[in-house]
C-alpha atoms as a PDB file:
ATOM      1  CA  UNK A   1      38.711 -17.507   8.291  1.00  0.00           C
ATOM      2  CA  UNK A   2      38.655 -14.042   7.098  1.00  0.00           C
ATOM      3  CA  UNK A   3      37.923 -14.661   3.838  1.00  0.00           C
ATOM      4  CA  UNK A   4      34.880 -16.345   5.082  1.00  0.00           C
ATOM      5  CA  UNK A   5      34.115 -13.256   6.979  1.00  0.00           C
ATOM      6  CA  UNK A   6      34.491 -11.132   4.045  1.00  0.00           C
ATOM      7  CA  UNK A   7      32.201 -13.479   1.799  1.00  0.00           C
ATOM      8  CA  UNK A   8      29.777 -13.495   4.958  1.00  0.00           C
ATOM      9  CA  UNK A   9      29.927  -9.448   4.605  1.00  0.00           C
ATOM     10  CA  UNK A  10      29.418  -9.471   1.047  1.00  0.00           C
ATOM     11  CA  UNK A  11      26.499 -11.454   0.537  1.00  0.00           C
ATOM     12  CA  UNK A  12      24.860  -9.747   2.960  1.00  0.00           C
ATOM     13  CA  UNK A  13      25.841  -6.200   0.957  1.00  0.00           C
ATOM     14  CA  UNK A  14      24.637  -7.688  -2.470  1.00  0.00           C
ATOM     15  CA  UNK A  15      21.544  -9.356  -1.355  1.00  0.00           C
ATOM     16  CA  UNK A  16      21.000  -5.592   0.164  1.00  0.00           C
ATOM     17  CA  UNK A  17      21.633  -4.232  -2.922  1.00  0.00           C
ATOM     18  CA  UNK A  18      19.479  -6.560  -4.914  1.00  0.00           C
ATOM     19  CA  UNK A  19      16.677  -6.050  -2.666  1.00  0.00           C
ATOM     20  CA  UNK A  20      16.102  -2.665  -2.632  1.00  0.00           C
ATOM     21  CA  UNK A  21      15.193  -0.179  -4.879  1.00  0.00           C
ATOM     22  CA  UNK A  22      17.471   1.920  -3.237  1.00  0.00           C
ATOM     23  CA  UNK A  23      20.446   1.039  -1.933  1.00  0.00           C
ATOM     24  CA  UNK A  24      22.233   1.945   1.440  1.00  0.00           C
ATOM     25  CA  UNK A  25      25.313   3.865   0.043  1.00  0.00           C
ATOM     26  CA  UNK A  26      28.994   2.226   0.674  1.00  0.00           C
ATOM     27  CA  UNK A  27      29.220   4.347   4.042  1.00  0.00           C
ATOM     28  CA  UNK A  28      26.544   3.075   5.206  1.00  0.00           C
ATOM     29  CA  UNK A  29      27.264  -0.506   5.066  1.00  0.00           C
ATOM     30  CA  UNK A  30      30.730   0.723   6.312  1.00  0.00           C
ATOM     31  CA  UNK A  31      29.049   2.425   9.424  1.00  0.00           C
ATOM     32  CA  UNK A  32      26.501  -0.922   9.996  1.00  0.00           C
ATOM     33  CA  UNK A  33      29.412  -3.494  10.277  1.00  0.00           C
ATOM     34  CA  UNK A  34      32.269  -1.033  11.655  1.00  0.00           C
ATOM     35  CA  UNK A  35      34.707  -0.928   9.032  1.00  0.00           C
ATOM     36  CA  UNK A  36      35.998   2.234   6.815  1.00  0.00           C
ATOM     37  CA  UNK A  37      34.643   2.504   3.480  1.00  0.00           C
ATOM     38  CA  UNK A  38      37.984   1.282   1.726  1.00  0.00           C
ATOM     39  CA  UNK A  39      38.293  -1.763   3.592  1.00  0.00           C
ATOM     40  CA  UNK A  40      34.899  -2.897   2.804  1.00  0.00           C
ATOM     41  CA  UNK A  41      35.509  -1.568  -0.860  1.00  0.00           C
ATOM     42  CA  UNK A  42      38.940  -4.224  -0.746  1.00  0.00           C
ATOM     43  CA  UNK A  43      36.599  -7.266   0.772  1.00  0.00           C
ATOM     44  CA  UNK A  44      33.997  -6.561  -2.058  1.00  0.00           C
ATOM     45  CA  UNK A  45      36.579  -5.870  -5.062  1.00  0.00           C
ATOM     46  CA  UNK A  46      38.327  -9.435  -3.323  1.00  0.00           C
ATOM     47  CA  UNK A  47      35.204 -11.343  -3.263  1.00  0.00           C
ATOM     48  CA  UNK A  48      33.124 -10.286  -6.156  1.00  0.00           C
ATOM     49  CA  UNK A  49      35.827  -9.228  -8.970  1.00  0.00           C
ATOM     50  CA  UNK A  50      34.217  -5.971  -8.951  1.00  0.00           C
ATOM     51  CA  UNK A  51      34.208  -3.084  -7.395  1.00  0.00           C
ATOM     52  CA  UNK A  52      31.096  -1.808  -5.141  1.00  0.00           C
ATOM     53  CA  UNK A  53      30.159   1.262  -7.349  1.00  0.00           C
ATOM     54  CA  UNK A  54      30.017  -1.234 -10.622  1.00  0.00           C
ATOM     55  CA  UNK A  55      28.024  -3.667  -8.361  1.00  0.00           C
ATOM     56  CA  UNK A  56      25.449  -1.345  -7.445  1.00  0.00           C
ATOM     57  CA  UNK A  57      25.350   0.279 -11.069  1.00  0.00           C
ATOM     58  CA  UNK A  58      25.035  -2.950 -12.659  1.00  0.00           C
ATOM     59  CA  UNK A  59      21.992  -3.872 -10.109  1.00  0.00           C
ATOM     60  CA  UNK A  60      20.394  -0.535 -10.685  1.00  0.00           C
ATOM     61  CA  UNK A  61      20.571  -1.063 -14.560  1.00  0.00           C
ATOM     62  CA  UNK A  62      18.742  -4.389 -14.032  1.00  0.00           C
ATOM     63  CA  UNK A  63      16.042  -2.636 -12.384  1.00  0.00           C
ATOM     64  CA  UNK A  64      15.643  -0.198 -14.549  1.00  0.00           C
ATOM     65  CA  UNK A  65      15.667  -2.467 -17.316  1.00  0.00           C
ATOM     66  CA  UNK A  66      13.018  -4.940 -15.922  1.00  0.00           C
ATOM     67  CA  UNK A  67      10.978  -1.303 -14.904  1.00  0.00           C
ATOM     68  CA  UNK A  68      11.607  -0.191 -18.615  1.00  0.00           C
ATOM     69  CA  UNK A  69       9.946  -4.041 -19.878  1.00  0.00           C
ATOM     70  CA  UNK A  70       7.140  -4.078 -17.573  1.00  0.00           C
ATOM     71  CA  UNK A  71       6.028  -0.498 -16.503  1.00  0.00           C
ATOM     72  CA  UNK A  72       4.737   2.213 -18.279  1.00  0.00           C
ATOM     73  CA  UNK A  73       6.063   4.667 -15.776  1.00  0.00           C
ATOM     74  CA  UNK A  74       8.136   7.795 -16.350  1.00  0.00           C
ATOM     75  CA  UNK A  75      11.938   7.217 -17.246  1.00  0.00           C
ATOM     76  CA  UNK A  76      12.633  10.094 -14.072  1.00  0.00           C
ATOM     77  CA  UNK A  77      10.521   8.393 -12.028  1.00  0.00           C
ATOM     78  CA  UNK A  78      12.274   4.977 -12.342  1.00  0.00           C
ATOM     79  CA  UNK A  79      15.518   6.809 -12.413  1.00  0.00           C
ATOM     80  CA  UNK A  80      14.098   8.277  -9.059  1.00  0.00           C
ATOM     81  CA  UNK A  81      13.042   4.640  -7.907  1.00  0.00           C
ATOM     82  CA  UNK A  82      16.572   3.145  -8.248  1.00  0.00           C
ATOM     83  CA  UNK A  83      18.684   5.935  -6.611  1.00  0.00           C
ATOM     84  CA  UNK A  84      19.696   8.439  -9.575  1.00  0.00           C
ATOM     85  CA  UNK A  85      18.285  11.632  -8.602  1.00  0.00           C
ATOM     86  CA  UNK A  86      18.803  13.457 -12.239  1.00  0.00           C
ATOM     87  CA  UNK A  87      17.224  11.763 -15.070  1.00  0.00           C
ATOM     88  CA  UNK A  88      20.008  13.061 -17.384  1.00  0.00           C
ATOM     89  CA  UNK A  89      22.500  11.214 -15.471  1.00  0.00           C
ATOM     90  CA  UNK A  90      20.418   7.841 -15.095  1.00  0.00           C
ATOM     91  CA  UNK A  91      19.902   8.274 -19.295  1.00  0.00           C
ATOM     92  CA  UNK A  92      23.777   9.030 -19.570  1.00  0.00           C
ATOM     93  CA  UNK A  93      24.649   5.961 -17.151  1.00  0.00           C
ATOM     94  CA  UNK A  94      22.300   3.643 -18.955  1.00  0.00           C
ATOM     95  CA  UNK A  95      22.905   4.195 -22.367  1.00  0.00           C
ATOM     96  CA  UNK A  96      26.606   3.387 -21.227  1.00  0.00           C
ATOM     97  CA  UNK A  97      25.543   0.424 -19.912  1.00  0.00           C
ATOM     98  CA  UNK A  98      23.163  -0.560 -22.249  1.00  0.00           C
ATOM     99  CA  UNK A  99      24.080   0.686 -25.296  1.00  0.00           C
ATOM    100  CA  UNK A 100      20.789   2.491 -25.919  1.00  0.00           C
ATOM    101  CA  UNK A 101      18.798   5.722 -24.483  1.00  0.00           C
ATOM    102  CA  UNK A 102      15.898   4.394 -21.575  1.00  0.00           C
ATOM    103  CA  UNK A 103      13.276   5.212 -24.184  1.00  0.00           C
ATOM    104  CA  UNK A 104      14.638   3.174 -27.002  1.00  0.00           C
ATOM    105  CA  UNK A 105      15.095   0.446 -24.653  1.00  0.00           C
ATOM    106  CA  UNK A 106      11.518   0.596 -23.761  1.00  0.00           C
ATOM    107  CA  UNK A 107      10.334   1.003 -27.417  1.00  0.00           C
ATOM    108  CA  UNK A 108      12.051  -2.143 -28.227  1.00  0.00           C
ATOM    109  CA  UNK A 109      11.257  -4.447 -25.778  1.00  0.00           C
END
């Protein structure tokens, strides 16, 4: 069925995403299986209540987090690691998430 398609498609995406440090961006998965970037947007908002950008953030905060908890490497170097290329934005983005700057986060844990 198609929804099995789409779950098929997404699980492959996430475990993707989950995997590596950094990512293939949503056009590139769209490119790999042949669809547009808004239909596989749709079949990932359908499948995992969210949409892909969140996804990825949310994985890319997890890394950072377990990075924070278990490396003593610099904050723009993990920010580097996990695909943000400005270490203002990744402490902007994280903080949102999180609730707390990278460093504080580190200092506590």
């Amino acid at each position: 069925t198609r929804a099995d398609h789409w779950r098929t498609i997404v699980n492959e995406i996430t475990s993707q995403i989950d995997s590596f440090s950094k990512a293939p961006s949503l056009f590139e998965f769209a490119q790999k299986y042949g669809y547009t970037e808004r239909y596989i947007g749709r079949m990932f908002n359908e499948i995992k209540g969210v949409s892909f950008s969140e996804y990825l953030q949310n994985s890319r905060i997890s890394k950072a987090k377990a990075m924070l908890k278990n490396t003593t490497e610099p904050i723009a170097k993990i920010a580097e690691e996990i695909g943000f290329y400005d270490p203002c934005h990744f402490s902007r983005v994280f903080r949102k998430a999180v609730g707390v700057s990278p460093l504080s986060f580190r200092k506590t844990k």
